[in-house]
PDB file of N, CA and C in Angstrom:
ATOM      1  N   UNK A   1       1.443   1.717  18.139  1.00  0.00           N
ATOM      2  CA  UNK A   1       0.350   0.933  17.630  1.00  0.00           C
ATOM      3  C   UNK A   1       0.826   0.194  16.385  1.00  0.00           C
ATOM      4  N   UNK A   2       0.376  -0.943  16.384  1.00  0.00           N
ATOM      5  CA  UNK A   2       0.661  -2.005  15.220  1.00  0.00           C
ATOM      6  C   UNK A   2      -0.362  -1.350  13.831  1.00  0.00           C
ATOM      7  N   UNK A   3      -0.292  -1.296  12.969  1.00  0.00           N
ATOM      8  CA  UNK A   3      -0.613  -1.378  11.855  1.00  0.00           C
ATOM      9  C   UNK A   3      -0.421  -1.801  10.495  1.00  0.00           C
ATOM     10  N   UNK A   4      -1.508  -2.190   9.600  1.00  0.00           N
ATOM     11  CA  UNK A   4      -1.283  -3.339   8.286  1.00  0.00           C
ATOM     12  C   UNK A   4      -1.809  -2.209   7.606  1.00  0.00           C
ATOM     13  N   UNK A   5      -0.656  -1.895   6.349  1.00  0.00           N
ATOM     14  CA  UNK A   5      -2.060  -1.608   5.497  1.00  0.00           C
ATOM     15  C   UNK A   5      -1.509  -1.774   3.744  1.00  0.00           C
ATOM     16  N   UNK A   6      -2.528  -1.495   2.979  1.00  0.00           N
ATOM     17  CA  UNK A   6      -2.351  -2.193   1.880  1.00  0.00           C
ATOM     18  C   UNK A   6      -2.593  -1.369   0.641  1.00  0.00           C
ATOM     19  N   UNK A   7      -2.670  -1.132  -0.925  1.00  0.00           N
ATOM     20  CA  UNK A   7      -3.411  -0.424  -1.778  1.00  0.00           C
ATOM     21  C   UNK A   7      -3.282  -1.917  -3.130  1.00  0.00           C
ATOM     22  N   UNK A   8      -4.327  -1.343  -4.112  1.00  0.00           N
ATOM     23  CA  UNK A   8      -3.750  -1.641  -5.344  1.00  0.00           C
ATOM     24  C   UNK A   8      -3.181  -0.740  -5.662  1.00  0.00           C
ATOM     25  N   UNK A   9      -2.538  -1.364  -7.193  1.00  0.00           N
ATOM     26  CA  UNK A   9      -1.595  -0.068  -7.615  1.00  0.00           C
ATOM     27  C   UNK A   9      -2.051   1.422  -8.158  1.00  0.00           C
ATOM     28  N   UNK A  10      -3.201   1.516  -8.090  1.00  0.00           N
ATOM     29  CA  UNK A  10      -3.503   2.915  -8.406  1.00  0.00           C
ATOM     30  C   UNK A  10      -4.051   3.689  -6.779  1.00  0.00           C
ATOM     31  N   UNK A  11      -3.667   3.138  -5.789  1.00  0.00           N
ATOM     32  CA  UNK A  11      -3.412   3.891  -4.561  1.00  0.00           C
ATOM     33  C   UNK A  11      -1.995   3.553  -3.524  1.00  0.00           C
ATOM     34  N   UNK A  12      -1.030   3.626  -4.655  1.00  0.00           N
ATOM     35  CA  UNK A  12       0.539   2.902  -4.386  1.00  0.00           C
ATOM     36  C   UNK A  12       0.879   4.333  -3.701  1.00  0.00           C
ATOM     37  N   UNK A  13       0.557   5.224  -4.691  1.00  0.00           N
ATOM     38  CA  UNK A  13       1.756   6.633  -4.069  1.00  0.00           C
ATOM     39  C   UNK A  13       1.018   6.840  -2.870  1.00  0.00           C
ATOM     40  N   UNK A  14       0.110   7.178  -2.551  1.00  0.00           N
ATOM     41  CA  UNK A  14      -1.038   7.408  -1.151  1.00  0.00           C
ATOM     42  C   UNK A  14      -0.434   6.639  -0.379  1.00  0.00           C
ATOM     43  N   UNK A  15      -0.440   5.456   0.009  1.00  0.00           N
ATOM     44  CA  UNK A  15      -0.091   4.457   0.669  1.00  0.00           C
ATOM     45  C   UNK A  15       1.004   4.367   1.357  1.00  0.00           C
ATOM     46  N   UNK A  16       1.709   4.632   0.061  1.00  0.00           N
ATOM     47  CA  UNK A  16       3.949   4.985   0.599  1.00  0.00           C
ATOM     48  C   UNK A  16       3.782   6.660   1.725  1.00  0.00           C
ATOM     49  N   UNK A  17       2.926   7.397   0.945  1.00  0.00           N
ATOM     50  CA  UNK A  17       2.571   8.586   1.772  1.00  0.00           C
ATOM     51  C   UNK A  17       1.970   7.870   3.322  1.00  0.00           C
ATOM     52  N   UNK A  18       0.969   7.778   3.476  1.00  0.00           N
ATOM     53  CA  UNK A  18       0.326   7.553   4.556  1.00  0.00           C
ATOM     54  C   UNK A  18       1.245   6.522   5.667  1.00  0.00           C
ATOM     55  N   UNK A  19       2.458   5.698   4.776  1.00  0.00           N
ATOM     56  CA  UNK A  19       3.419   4.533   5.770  1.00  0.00           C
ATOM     57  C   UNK A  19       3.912   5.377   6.338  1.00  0.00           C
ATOM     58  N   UNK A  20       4.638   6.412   5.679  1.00  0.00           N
ATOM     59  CA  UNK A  20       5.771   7.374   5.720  1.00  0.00           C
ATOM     60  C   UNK A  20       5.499   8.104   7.394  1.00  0.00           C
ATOM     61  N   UNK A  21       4.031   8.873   7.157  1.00  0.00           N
ATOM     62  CA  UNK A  21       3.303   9.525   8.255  1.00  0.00           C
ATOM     63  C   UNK A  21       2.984   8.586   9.202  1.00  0.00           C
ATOM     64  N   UNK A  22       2.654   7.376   9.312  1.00  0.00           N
ATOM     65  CA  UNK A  22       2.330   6.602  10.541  1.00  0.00           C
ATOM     66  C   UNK A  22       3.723   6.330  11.023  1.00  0.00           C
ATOM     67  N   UNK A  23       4.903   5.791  10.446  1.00  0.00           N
ATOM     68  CA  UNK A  23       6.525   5.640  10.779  1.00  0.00           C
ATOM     69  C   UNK A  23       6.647   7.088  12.027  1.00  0.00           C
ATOM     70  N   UNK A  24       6.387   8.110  11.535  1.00  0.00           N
ATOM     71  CA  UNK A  24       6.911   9.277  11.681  1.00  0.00           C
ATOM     72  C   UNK A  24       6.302   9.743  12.858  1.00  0.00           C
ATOM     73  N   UNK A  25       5.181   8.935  13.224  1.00  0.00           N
ATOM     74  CA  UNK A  25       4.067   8.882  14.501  1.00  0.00           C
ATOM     75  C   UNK A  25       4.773   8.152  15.537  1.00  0.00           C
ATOM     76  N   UNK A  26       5.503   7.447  14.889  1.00  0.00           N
ATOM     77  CA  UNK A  26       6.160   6.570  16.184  1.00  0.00           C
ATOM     78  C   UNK A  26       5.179   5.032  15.899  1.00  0.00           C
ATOM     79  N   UNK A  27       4.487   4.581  14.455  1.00  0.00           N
ATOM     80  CA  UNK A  27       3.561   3.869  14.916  1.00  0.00           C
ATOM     81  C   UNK A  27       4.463   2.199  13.760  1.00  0.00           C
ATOM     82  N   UNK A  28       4.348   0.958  14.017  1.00  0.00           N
ATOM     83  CA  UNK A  28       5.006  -0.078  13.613  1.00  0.00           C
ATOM     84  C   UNK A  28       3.946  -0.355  12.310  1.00  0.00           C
ATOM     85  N   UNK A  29       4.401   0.090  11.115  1.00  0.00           N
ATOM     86  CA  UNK A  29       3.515  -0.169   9.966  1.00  0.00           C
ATOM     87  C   UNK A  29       3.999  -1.520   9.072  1.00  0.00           C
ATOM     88  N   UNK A  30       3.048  -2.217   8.670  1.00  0.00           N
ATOM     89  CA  UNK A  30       3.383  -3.275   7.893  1.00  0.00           C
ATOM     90  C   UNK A  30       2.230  -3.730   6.607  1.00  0.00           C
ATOM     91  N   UNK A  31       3.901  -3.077   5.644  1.00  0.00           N
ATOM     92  CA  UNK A  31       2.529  -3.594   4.260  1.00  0.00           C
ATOM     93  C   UNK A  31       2.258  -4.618   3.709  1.00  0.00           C
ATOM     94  N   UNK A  32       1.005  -4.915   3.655  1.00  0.00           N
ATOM     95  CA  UNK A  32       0.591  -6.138   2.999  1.00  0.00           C
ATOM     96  C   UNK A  32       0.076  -6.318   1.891  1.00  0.00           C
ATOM     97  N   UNK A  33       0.241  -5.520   1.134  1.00  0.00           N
ATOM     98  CA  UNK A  33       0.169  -5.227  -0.375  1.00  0.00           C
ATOM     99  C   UNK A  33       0.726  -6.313  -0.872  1.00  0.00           C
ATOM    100  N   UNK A  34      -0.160  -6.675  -2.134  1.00  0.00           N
ATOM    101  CA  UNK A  34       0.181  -7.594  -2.994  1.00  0.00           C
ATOM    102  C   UNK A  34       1.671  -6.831  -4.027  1.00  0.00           C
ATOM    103  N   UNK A  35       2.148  -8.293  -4.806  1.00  0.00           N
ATOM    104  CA  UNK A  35       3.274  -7.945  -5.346  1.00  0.00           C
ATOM    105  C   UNK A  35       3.132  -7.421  -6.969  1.00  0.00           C
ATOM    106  N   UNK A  36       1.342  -7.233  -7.288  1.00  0.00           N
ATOM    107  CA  UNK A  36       0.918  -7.256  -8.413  1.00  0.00           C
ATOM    108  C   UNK A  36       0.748  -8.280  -9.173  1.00  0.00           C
ATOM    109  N   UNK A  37       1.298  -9.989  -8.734  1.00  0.00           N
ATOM    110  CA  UNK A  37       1.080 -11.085  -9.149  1.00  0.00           C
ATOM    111  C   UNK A  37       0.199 -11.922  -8.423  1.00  0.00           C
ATOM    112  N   UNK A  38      -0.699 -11.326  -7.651  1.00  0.00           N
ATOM    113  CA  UNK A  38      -1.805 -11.880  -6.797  1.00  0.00           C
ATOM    114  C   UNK A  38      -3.329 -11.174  -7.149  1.00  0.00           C
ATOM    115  N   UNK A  39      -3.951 -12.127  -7.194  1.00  0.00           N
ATOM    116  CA  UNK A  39      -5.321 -11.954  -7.585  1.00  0.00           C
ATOM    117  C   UNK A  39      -5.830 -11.556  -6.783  1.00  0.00           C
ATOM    118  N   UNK A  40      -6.834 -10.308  -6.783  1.00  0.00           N
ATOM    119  CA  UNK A  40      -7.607  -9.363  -5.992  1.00  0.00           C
ATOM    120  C   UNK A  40      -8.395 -10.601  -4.782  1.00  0.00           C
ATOM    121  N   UNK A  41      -8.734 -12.070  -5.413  1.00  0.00           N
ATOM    122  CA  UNK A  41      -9.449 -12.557  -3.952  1.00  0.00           C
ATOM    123  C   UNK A  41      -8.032 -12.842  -2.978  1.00  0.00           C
ATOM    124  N   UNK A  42      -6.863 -13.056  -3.588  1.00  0.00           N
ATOM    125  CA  UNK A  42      -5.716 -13.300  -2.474  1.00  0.00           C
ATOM    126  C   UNK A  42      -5.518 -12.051  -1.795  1.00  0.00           C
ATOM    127  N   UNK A  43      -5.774 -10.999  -2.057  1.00  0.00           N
ATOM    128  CA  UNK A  43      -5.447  -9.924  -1.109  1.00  0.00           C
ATOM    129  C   UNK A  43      -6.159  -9.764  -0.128  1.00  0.00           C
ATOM    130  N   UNK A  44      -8.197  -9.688  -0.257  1.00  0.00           N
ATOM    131  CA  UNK A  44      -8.796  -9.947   0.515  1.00  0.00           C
ATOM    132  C   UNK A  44      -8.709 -10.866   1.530  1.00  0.00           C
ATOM    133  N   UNK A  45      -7.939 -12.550   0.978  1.00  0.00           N
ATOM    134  CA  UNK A  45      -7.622 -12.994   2.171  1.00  0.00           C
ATOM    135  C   UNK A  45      -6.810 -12.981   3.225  1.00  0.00           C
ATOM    136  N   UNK A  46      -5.716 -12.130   2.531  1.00  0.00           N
ATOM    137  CA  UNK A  46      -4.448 -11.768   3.360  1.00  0.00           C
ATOM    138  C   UNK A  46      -5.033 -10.465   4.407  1.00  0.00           C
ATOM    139  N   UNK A  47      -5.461  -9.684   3.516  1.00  0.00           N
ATOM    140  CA  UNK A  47      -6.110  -8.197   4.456  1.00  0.00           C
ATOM    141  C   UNK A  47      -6.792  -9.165   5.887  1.00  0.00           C
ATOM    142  N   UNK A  48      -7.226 -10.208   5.333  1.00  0.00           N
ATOM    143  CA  UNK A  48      -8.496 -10.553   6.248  1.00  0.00           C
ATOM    144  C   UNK A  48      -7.541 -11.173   7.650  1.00  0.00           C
ATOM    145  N   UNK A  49      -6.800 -11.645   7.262  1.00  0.00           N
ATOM    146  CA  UNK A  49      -5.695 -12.374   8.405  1.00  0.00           C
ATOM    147  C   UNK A  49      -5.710 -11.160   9.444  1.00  0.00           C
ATOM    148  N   UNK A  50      -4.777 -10.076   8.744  1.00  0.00           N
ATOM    149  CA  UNK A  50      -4.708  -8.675  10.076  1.00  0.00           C
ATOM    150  C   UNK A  50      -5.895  -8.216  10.588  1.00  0.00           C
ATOM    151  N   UNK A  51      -6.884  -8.787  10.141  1.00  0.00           N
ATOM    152  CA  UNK A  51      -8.414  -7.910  10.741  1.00  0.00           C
ATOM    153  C   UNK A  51      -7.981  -8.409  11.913  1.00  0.00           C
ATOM    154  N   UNK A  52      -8.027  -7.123  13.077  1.00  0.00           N
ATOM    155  CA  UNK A  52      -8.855  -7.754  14.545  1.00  0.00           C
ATOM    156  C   UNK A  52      -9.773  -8.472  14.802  1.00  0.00           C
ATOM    157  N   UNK A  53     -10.302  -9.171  15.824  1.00  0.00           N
ATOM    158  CA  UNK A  53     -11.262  -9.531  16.536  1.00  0.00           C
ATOM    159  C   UNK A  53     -12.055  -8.528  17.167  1.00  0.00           C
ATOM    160  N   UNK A  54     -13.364  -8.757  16.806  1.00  0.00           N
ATOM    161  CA  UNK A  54     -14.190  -7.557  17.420  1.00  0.00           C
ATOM    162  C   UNK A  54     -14.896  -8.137  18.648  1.00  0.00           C
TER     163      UNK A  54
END
């Protein structure tokens, strides 16, 4: 299974945790975490790109 996922930096260590465990699932993880030089509405729009279609 494809997966995106993202934190700010005060859910950085969680995040590296939770990649670590989906890798380890066998599952294709890709973070889209900002670089800390992006403004909280640029992340929302980036998150928003990987949303599925419902």
């Amino acid at each position: 299974m494809k997966i995106a996922i993202a934190s700010d930096a005060s859910g950085f260590r969680l995040k590296e945790h939770v990649k670590q465990v989906l890798r380890e699932a066998g599952h294709d993880v890709t973070d889209v975490a900002s670089s800390g030089r992006m403004r909280p509405c640029a992340i929302t729009r980036r998150a928003s790109f990987w949303r599925a279609p419902l």
